[in-house]
C-alpha atoms as a PDB file:
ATOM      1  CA  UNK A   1       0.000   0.000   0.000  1.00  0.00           C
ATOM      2  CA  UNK A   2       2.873   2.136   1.180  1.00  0.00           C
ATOM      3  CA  UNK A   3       4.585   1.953  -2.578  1.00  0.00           C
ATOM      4  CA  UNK A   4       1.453   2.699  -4.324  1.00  0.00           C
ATOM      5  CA  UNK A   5       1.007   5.826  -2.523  1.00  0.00           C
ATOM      6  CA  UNK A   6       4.523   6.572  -3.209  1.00  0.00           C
ATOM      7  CA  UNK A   7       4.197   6.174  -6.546  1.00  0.00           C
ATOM      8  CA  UNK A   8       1.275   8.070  -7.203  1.00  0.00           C
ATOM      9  CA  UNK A   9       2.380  11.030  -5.508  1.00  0.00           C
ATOM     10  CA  UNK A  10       5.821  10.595  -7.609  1.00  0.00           C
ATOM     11  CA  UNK A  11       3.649  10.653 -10.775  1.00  0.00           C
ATOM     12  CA  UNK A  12       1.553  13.689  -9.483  1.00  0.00           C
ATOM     13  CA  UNK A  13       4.630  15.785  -8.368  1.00  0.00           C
ATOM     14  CA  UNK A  14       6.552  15.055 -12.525  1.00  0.00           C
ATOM     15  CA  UNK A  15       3.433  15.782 -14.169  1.00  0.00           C
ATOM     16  CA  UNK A  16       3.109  19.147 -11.968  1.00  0.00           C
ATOM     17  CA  UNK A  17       6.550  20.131 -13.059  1.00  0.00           C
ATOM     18  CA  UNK A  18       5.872  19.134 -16.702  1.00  0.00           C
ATOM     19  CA  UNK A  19       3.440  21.267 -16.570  1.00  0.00           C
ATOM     20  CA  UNK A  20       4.735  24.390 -14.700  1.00  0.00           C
ATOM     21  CA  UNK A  21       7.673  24.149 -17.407  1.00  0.00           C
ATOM     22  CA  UNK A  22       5.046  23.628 -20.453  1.00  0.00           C
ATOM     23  CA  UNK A  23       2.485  26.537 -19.416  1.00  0.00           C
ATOM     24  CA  UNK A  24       4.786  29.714 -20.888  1.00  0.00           C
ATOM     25  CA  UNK A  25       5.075  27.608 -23.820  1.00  0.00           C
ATOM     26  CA  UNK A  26       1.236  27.345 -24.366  1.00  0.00           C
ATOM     27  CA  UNK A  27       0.471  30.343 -23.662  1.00  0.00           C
ATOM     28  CA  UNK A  28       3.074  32.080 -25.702  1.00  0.00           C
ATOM     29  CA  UNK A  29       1.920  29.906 -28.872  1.00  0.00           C
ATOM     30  CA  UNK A  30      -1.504  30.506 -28.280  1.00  0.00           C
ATOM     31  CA  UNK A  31      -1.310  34.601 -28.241  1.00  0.00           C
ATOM     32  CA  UNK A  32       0.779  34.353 -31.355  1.00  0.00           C
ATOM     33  CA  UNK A  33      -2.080  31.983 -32.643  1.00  0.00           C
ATOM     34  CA  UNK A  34      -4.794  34.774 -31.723  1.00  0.00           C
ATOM     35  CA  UNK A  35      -3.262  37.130 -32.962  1.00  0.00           C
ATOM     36  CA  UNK A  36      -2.139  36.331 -35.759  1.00  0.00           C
ATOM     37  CA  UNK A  37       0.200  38.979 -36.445  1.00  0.00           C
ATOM     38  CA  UNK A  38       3.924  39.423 -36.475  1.00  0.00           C
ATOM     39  CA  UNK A  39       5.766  41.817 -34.792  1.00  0.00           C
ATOM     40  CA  UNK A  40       5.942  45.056 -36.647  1.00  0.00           C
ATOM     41  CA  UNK A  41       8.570  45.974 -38.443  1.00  0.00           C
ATOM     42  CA  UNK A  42      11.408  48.786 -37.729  1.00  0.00           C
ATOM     43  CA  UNK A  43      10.395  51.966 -39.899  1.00  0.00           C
ATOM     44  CA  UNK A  44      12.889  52.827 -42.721  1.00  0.00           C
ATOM     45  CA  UNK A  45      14.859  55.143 -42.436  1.00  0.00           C
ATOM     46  CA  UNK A  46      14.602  58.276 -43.939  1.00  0.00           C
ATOM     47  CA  UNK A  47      17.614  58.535 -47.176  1.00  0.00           C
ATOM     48  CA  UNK A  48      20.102  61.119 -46.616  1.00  0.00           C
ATOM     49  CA  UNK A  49      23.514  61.580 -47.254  1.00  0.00           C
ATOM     50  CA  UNK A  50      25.552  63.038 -50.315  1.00  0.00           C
ATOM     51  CA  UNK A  51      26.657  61.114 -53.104  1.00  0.00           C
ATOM     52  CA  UNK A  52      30.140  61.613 -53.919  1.00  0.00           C
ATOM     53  CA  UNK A  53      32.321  60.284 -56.803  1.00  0.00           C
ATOM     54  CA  UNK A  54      35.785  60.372 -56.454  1.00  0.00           C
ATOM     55  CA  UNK A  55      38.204  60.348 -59.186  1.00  0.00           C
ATOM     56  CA  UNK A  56      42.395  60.179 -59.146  1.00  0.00           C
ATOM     57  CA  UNK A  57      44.563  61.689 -61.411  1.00  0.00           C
ATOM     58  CA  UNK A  58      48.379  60.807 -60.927  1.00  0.00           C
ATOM     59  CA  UNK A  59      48.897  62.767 -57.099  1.00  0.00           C
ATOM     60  CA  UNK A  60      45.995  64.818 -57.034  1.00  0.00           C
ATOM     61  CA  UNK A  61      42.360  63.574 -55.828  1.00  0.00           C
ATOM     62  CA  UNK A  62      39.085  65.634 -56.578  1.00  0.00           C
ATOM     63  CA  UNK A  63      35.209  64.384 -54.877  1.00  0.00           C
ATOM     64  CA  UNK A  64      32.878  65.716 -55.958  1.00  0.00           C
ATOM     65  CA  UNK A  65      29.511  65.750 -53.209  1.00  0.00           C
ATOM     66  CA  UNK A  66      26.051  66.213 -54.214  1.00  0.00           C
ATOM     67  CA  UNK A  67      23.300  66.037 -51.668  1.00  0.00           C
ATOM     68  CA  UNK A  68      19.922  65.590 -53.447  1.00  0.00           C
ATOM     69  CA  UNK A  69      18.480  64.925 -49.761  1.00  0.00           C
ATOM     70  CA  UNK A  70      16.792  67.597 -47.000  1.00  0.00           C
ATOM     71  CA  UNK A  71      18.967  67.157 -44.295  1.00  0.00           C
ATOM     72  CA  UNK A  72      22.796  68.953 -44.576  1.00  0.00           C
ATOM     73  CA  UNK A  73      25.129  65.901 -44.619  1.00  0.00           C
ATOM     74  CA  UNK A  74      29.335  66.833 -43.579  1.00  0.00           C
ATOM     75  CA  UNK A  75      31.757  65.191 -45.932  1.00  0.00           C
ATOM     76  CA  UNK A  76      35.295  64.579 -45.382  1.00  0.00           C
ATOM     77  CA  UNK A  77      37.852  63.649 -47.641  1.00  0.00           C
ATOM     78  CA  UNK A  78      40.815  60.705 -46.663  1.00  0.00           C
ATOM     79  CA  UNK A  79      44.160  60.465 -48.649  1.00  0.00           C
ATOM     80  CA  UNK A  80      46.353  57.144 -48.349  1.00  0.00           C
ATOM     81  CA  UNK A  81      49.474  58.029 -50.337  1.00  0.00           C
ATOM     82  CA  UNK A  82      51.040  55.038 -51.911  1.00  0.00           C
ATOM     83  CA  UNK A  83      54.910  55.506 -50.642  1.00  0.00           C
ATOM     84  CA  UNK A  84      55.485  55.044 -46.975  1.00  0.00           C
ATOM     85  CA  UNK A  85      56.876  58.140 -46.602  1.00  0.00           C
ATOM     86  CA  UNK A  86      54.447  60.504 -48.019  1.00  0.00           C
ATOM     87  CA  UNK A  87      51.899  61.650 -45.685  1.00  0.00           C
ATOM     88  CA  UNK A  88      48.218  60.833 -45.306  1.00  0.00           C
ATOM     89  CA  UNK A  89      45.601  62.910 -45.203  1.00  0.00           C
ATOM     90  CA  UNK A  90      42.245  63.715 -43.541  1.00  0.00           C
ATOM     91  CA  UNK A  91      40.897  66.430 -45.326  1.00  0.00           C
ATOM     92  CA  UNK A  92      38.456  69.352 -43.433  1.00  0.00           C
ATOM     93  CA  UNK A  93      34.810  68.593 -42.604  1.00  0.00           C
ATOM     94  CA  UNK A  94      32.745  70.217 -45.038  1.00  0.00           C
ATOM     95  CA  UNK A  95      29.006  70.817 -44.639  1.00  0.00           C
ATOM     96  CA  UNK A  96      26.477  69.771 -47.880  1.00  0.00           C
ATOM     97  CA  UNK A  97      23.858  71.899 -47.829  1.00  0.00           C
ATOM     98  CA  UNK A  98      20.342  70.603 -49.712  1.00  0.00           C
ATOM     99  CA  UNK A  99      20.334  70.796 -53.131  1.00  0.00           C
ATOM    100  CA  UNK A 100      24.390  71.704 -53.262  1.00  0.00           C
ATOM    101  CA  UNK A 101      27.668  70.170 -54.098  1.00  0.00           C
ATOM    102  CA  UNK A 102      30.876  70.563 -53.074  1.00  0.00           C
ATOM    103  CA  UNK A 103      34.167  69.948 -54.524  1.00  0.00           C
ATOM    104  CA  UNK A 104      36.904  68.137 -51.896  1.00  0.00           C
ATOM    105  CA  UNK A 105      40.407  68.072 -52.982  1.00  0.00           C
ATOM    106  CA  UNK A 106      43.745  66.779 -51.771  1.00  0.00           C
ATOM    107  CA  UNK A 107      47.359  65.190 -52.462  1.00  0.00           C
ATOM    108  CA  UNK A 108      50.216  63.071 -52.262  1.00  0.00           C
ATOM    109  CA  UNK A 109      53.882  64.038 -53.149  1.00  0.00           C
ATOM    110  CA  UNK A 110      53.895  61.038 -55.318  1.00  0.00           C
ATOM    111  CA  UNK A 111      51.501  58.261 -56.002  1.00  0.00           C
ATOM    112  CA  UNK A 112      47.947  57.875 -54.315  1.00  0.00           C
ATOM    113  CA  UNK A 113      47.011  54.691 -53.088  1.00  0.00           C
ATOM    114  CA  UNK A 114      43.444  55.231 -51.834  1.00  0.00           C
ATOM    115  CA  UNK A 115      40.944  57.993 -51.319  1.00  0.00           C
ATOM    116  CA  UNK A 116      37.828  58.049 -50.004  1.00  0.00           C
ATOM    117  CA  UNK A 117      35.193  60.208 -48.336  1.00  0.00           C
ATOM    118  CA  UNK A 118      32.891  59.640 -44.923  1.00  0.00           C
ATOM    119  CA  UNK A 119      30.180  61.181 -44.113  1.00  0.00           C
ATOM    120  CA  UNK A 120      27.901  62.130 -41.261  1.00  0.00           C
ATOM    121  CA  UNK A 121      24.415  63.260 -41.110  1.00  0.00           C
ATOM    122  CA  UNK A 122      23.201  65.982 -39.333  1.00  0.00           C
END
């Protein structure tokens, strides 16, 4: 008699944890179910920024920014000069105004090795 009772209150104490651990579960499934709806999705954001095309011509580099957008966007033009002795350079910040371009320029005593421009929206 002793191990029936034993037993039975071993069965009743698992299935009580199987189903404390299982509830969360079921009721997380079934408000998705109701609802039927995913979670929204993050707005997109707004464009901005300038386009800029850069061009290289033997030591010299020219950009050339236009922002088509309504926010002002600051530019800034980097040099990486191809000898290991010629300096790099981080060119100015430069505010684009709507509607405007700028032109960014800059220079290496001898060869360039990369140039490119960063931006940040204000």
């Amino acid at each position: 008699m002793r191990s029936t009772r034993r037993r039975t209150w071993a069965l009743l104490a698992a299935a009580a944890v199987v189903a404390g651990l299982l509830a969360p579960v079921a009721v997380s499934a079934a408000n998705r179910a109701r609802s039927g709806a995913v979670a929204p999705l993050a707005p997109e954001p707004e464009p901005s920024g300038a386009e800029c095309r850069t061009s290289v011509e033997g030591s010299r580099v020219v950009a050339y920014c236009h922002n088509p957008y309504p926010t002002t966007d600051v530019v800034r033009l980097h040099t990486e000069c191809a000898r290991w002795w010629d300096v790099d350079a981080d060119g100015g910040e430069v505010a684009v105004q709507p509607g405007r371009t700028v032109k960014l320029e800059d220079r290496c005593w001898k060869e360039v090795g990369s140039a490119w421009v960063s931006h940040s929206v204000s």
